[in-house]
Protein backbone atom coordinates (compact mmCIF):
# COMPACT_ATOMS: atom_id res chain seq x y z
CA UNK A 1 21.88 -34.51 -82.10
CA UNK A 2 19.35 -31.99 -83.73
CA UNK A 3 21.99 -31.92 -86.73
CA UNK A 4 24.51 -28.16 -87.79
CA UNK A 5 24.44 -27.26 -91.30
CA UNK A 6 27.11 -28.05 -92.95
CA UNK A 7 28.85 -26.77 -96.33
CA UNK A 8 27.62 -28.80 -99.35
CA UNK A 9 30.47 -31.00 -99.59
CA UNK A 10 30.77 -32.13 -95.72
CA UNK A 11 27.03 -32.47 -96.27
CA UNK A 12 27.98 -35.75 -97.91
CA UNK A 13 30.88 -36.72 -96.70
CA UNK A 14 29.62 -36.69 -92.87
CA UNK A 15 26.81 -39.05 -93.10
CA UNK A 16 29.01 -40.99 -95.31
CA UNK A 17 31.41 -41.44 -92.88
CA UNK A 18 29.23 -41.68 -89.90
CA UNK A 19 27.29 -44.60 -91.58
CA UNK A 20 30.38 -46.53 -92.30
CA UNK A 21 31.48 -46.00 -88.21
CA UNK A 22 28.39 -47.21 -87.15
CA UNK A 23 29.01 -50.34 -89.20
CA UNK A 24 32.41 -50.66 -87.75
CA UNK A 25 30.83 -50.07 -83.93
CA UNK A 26 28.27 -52.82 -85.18
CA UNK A 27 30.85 -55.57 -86.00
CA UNK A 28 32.73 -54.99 -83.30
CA UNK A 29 30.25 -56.61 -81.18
CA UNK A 30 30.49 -59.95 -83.78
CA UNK A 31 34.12 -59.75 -83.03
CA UNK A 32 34.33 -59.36 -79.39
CA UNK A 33 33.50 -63.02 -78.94
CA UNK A 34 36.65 -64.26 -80.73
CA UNK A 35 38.75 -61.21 -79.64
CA UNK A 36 37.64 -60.85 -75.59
CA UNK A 37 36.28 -64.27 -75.01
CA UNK A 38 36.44 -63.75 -71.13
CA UNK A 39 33.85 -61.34 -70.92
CA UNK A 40 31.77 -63.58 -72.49
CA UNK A 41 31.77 -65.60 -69.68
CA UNK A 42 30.92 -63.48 -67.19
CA UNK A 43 27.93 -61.38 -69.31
CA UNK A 44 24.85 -60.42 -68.41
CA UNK A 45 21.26 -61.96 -68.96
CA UNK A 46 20.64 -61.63 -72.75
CA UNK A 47 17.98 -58.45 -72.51
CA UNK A 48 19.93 -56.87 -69.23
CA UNK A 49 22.74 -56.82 -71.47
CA UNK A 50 20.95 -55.35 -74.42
CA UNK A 51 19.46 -52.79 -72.41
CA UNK A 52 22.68 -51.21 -70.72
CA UNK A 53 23.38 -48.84 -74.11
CA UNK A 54 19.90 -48.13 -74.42
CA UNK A 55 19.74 -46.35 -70.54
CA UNK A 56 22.72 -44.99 -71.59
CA UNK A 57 21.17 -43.42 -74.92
CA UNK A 58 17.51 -42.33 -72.67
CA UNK A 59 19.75 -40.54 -70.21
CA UNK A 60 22.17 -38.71 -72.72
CA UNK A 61 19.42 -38.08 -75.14
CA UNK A 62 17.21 -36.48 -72.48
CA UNK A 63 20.27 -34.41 -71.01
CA UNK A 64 20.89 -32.90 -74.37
CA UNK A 65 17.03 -32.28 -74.46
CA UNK A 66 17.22 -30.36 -71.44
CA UNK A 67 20.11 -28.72 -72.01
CA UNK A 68 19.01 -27.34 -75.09
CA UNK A 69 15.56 -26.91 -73.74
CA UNK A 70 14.34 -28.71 -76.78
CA UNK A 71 10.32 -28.97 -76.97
CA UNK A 72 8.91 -32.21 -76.40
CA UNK A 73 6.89 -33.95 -78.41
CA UNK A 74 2.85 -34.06 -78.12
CA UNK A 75 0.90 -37.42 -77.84
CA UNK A 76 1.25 -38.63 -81.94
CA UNK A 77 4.98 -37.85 -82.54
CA UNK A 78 5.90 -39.23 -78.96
CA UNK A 79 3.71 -42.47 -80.15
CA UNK A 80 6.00 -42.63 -83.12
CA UNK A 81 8.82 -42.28 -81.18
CA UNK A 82 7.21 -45.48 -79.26
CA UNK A 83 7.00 -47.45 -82.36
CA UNK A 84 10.22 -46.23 -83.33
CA UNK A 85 11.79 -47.82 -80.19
CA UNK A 86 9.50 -51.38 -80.20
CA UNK A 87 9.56 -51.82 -83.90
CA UNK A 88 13.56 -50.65 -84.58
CA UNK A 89 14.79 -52.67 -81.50
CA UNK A 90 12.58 -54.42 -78.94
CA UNK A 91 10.29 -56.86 -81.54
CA UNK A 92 13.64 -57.49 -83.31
CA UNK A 93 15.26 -58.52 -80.57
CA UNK A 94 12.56 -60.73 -79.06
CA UNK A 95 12.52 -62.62 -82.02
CA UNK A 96 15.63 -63.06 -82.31
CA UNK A 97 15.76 -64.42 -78.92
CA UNK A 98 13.10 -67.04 -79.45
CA UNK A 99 14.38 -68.26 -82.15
CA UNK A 100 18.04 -68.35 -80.64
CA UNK A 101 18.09 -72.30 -79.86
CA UNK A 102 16.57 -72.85 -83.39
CA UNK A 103 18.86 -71.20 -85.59
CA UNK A 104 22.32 -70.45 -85.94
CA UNK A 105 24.09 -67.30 -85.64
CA UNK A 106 24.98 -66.91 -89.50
CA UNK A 107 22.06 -67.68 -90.68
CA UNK A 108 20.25 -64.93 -88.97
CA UNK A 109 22.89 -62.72 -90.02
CA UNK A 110 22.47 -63.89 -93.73
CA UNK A 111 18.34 -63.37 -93.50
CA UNK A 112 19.14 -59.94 -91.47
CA UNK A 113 20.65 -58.66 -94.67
CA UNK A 114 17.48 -58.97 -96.14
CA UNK A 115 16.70 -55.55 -94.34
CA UNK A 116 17.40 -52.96 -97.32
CA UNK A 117 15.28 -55.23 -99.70
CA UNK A 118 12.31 -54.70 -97.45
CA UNK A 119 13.33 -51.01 -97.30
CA UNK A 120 13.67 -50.19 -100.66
CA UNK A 121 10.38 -51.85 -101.01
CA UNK A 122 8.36 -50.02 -97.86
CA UNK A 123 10.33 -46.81 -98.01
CA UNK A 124 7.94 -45.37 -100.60
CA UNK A 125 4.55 -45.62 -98.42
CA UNK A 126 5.87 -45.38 -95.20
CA UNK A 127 8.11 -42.37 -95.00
CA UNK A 128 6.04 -40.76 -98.30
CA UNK A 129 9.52 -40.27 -100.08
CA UNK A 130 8.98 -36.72 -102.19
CA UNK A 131 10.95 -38.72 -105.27
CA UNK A 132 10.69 -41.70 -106.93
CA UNK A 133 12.42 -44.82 -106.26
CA UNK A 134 15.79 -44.64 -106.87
CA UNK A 135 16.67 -46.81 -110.25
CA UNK A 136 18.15 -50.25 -109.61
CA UNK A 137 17.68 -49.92 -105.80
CA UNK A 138 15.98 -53.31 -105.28
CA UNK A 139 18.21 -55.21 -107.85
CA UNK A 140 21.91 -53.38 -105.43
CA UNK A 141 19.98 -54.36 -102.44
CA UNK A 142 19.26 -58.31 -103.40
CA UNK A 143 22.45 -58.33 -105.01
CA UNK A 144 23.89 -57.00 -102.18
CA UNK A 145 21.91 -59.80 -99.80
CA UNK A 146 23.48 -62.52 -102.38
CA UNK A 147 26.62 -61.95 -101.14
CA UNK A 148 25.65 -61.69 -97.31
CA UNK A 149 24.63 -65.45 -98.33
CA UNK A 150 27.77 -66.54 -100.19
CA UNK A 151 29.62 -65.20 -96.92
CA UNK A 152 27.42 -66.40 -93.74
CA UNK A 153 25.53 -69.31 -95.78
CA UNK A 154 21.83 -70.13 -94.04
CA UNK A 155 20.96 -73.06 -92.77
CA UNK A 156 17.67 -74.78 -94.54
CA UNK A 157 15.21 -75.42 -92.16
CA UNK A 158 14.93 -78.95 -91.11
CA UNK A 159 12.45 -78.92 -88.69
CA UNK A 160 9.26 -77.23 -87.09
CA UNK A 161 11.07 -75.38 -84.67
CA UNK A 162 13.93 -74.35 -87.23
CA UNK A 163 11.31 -72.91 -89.73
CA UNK A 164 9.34 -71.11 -87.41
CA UNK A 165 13.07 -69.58 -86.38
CA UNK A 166 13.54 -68.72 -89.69
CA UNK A 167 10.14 -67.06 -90.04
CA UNK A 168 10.69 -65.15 -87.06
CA UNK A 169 13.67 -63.79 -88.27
CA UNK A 170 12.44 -62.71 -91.63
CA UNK A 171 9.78 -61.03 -90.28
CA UNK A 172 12.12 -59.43 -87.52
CA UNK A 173 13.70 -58.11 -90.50
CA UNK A 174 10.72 -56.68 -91.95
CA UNK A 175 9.97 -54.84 -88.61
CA UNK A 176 13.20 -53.01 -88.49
CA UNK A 177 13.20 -52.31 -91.96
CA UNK A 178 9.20 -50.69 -91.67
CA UNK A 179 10.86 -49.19 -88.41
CA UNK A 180 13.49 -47.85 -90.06
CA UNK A 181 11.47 -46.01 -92.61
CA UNK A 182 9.03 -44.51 -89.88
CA UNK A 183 12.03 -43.30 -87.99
CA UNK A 184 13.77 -41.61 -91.00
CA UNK A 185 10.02 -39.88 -91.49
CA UNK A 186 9.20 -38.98 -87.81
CA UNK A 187 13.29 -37.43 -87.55
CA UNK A 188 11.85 -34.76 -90.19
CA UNK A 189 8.66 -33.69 -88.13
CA UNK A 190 10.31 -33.77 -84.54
CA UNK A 191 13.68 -33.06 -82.55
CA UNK A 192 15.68 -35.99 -82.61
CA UNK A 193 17.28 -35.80 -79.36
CA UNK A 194 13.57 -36.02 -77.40
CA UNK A 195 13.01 -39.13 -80.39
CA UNK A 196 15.85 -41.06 -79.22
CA UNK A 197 15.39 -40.48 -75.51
CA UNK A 198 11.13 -41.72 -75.72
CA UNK A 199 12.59 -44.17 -77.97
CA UNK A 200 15.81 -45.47 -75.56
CA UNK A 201 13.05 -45.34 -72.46
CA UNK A 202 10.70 -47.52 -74.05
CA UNK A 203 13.50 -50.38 -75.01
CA UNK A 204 14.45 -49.72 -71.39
CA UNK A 205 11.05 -50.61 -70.16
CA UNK A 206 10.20 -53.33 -72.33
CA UNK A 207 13.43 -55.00 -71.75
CA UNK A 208 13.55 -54.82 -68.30
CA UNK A 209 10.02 -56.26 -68.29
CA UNK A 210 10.99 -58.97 -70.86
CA UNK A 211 14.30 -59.92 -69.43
CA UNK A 212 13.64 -62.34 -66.55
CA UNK A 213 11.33 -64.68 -68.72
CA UNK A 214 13.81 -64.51 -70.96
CA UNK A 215 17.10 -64.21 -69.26
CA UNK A 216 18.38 -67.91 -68.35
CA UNK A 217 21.89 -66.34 -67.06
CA UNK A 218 22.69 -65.93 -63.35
CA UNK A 219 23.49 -61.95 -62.89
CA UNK A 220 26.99 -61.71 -61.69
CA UNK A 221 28.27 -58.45 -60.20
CA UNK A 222 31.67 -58.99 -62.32
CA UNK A 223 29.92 -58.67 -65.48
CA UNK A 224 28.21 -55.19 -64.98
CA UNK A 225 31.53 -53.40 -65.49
CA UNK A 226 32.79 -54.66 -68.08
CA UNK A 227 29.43 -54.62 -69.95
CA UNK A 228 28.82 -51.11 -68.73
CA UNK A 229 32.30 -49.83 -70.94
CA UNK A 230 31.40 -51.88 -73.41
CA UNK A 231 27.95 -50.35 -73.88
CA UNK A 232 29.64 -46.45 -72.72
CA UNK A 233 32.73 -46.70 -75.05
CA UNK A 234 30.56 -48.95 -78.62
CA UNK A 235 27.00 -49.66 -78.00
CA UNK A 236 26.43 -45.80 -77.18
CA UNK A 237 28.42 -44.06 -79.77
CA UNK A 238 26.90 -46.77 -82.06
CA UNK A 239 23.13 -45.57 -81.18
CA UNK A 240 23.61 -41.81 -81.09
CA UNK A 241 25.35 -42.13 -84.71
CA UNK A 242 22.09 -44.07 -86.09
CA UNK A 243 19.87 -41.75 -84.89
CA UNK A 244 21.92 -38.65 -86.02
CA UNK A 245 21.80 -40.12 -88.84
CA UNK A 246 17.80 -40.65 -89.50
CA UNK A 247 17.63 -36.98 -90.49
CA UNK A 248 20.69 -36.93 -93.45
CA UNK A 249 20.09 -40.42 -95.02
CA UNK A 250 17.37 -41.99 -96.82
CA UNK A 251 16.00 -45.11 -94.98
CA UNK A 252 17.32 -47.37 -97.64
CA UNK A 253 20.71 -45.97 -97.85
CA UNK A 254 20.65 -45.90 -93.86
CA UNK A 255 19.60 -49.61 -94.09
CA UNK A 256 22.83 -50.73 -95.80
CA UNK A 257 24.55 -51.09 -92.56
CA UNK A 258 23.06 -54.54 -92.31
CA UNK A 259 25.19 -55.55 -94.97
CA UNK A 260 27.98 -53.27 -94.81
CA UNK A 261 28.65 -54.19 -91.16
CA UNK A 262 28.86 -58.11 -92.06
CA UNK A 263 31.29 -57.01 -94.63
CA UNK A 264 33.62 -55.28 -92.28
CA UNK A 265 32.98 -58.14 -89.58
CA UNK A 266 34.68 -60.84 -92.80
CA UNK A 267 37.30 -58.54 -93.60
CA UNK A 268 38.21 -57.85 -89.58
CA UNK A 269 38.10 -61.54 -89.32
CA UNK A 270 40.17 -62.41 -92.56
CA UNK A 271 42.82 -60.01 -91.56
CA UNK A 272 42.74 -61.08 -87.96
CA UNK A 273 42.48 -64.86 -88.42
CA UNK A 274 43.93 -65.01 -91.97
CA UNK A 275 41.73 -68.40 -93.13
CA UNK A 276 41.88 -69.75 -96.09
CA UNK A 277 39.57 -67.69 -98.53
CA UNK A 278 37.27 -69.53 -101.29
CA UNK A 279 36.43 -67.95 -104.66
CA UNK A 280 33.10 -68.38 -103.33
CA UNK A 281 34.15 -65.93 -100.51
CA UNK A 282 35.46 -63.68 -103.02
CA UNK A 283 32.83 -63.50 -104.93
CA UNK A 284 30.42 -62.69 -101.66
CA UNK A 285 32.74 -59.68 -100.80
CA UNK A 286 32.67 -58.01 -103.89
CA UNK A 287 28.86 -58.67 -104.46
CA UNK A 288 28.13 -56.98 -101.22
CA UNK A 289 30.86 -53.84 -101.86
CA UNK A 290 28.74 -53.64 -105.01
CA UNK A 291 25.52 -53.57 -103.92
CA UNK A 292 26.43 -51.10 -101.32
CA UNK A 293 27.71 -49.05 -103.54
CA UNK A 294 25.19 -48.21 -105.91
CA UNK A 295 22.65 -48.16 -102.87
CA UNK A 296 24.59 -44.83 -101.30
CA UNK A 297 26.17 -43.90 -104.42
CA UNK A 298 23.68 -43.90 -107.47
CA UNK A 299 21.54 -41.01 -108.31
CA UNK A 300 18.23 -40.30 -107.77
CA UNK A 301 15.59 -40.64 -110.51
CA UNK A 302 15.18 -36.36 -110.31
CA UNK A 303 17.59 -35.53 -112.28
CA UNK A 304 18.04 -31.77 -110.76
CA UNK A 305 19.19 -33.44 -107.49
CA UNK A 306 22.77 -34.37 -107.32
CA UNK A 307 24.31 -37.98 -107.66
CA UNK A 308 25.00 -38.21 -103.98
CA UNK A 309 22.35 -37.19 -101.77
CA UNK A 310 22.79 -38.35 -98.43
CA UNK A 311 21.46 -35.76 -96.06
C-alpha cells in the first residue's frame, strides 16, 4: 500500500482503473439489496455491520506495517490519521444514520453527490494544492451533481424532521469531502499503510462504541458469515483501493466516485432490471459521464504538466 513506481503510462492508467473498481465495489453494495435480498434479512446492527471491513482494513493495514517494518507515525500525523478516520467515515455515517427515518435512500444519494463540489471548493486550502484550480472543475462537478439529481431525484423537505435530515446530510457531505482533502495531503507526509490502519482502528472504536445506541437489530449468529465475506471479498478490497489511491489522485478527481459509483449502480440496474428509461434518465446519465469526465480528464491550469495527471 506504500505505492511502486510505475512507467509513465501505467502511472495513469492504474489509478484510473483502480478508481473506476472502487466505484464498481461501491455499487455493489446498492445492488445487493435487489440481487441477495436474503441476507438482508438476517444482517447485522447498522454500525456492527459497517464496522466488519473496517477491522478487516486495521488488521491488514497493520500486518503490512509490520511486515514491512514501516515507521509509525508521531503524535500530529497519527492525529491526522484520526481525523482522517472520524471525518472520512465515522461523522458521515452517524449522520446518515440519524437522519435514516427522515429521508429516503435516493435522496441522500442525490445530496451525497454533492461531495466533489465541496472538494473542488476546499481542496485548495486544505491539502495546499502546489497548482491552481483546475479550469472548469466546479462547473464538471455541479454539472456532474445535476445529473445525480435527474437520476435519484430528492425529496423536498416537508417537515422539521425531514429538513434537519437533509441538513445532516449536506453537511455529512461536506465532512467527507474536507476529509477527503486532508487524507490526500497527510498520504504525502506519511506511510499509508500505518494511515489506514490508525484510521480503520479508530472507525473500529467509535463504531463499536456508537453501535448499541444506535443499533435497533437483534444480532443473529447467521448473519456474521455472510456479512464477514461480504466485507472480506467487497468492503475490503473497496477500502484498501481508496486509500492506495490518496497518494496518485487529486482529492477532487478521487472524489468523483460519489458520482461515478451512482452511475454504474443505474446502468447495473438498467441492464439487470431493464425498466423503462425516460429522456429525463438519459439526460442524467450523460450529464454525469460528462462531468466525470472532464473532472479526471481535463488538464491542469500549468501548462508544463500533462493533460492527465492522476498520480
Amino acid at each position: 500500500m506504500n505505492g511502486k513506481r510505475f512507467s509513465p503510462r501505467w502511472a495513469n492508467v492504474a489509478p484510473l482503473a483502480g478508481l473506476l473498481l472502487l466505484c464498481f465495489l461501491w455499487s455493489l453494495g446498492s445492488l445487493r439489496i435487489d440481487l441477495l435480498p436474503s441476507l438482508n434479512n438476517r444482517a447485522l446492527p447498522v454500525m456492527e455491520k459497517q464496522a466488519l471491513p473496517f477491522g478487516l482494513l486495521a488488521i491488514t493495514a497493520s500486518i503490512f506495517a509490520i511486515a514491512k517494518r514501516t515507521k509509525w507515525p508521531q503524535r500530529r500525523q497519527a492525529g491526522k490519521a484520526i481525523l482522517i478516520g472520524l471525518g472520512l467515515f465515522t461523522a458521515p455515517a452517524l449522520l446518515v444514520s440519524l437522519s435514516n427515518q427522515a429521508i429516503s435512500e435516493l435522496t441522500r444519494v442525490a445530496l451525497f453527490s454533492l461531495v466533489p463540489v465541496f472538494t473542488a471548493v476546499l481542496e485548495p486550502h486544505i491539502a495546499e494544492a502546489t497548482g491552481q484550480q483546475r479550469t472548469g472543475a466546479l462547473i464538471a462537478a455541479l454539472l456532474a451533481v445535476a445529473g445525480t439529481f435527474l437520476i435519484f431525484p430528492a425529496q423536498i423537505p416537508n417537515s422539521v424532521a425531514s429538513s434537519a435530515a437533509f441538513v445532516a446530510i449536506v453537511l455529512a457531505a461536506a465532512c467527507t469531502a474536507a476529509a477527503n482533502c486532508l487524507a490526500v495531503k497527510t498520504a504525502t507526509e506519511s506511510p499509508i499503510t500505518t494511515t489506514a490502519a490508525i484510521a480503520g482502528i479508530t472507525v473500529l472504536a467509535c463504531f463499536a462504541m456508537l453501535g448499541p445506541s444506535l443499533g435497533r437489530e437483534a444480532w443473529t449468529f447467521s448473519g456474521i458469515g455472510p456479512e464477514l465475506v461480504w466485507s472480506a471479498a467487497v468492503g475490503l478490497p473497496a477500502l484498501l483501493l481508496l486509500f492506495w489511491l490518496m497518494r496518485r489522485m487529486s482529492a477532487v478527481r478521487m472524489t468523483t466516485r460519489f458520482v461515478i459509483a451512482p452511475l454504474i449502480t443505474a446502468l447495473c440496474g438498467i441492464i439487470l432490471f431493464r425498466p423503462e428509461v425516460s429522456l429525463r434518465a438519459v439526460f442524467g446519465l450523460v450529464s454525469i459521464a460528462a462531468g466525470a469526465a472532464w473532472l479526471l480528464f481535463a488538464p491542469e491550469q500549468n501548462p508544463d504538466e500533462p493533460a492527465l495527471r492522476l498520480n
